[in-house]
Protein backbone atom coordinates (compact mmCIF):
# COMPACT_ATOMS: atom_id res chain seq x y z
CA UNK A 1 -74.78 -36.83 0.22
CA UNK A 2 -76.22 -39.74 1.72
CA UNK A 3 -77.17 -41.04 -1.81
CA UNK A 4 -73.98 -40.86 -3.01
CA UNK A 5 -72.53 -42.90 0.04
CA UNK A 6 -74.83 -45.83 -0.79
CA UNK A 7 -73.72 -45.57 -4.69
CA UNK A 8 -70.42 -45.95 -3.37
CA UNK A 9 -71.34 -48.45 -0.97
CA UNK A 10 -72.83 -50.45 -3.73
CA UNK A 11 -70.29 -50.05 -6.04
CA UNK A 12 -67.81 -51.85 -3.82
CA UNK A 13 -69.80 -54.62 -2.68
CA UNK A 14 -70.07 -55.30 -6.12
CA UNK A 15 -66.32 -55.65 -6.52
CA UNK A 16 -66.28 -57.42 -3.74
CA UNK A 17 -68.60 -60.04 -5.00
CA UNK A 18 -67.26 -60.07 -8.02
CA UNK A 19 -63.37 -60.79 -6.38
CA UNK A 20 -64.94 -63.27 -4.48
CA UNK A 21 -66.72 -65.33 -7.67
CA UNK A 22 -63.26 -64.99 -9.57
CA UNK A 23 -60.07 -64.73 -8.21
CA UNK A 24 -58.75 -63.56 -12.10
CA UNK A 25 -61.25 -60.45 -12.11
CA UNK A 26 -58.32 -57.85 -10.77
CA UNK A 27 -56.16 -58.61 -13.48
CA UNK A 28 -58.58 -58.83 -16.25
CA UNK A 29 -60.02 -55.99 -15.16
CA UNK A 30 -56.46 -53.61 -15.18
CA UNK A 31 -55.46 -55.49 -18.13
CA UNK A 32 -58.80 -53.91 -19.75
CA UNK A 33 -57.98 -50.45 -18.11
CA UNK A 34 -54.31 -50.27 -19.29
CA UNK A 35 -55.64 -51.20 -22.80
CA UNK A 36 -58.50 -48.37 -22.59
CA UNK A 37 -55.62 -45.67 -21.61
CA UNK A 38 -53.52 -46.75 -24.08
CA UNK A 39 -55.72 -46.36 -26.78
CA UNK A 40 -57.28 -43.02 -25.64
CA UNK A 41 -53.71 -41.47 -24.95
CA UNK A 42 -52.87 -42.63 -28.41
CA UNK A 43 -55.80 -41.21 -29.71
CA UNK A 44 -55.81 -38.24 -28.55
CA UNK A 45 -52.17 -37.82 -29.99
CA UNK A 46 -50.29 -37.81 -26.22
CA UNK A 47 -47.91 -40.52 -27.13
CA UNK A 48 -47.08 -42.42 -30.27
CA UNK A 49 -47.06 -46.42 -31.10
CA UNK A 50 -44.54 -48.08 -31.83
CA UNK A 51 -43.34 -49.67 -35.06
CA UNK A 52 -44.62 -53.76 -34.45
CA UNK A 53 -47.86 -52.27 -32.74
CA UNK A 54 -48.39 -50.14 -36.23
CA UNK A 55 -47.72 -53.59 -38.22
């Protein structure tokens, strides 16, 4: 358990440092994650795009 505390630890002083360097990073980063959900919901045939993203 303890290792898995530090991961965790890590992981969000990384963030952190990474929020810090770029005050865009938030966004970019849930624009990327709304993207990736899009195109695995649509891919895995949970909901259907629409006409101008088909064209």
């Amino acid at each position: 358990m303890e290792y898995e505390l530090q991961n965790h630890a890590n992981y969000l002083n990384n963030w952190i440092q990474v929020l810090k360097g770029d005050n865009k990073a938030f966004m970019k980063a849930a624009g990327l994650a709304q993207k990736a959900t899009k195109y695995l919901l649509e891919n895995a045939g949970m909901v259907e795009q629409t006409e101008e993203e088909t064209a």
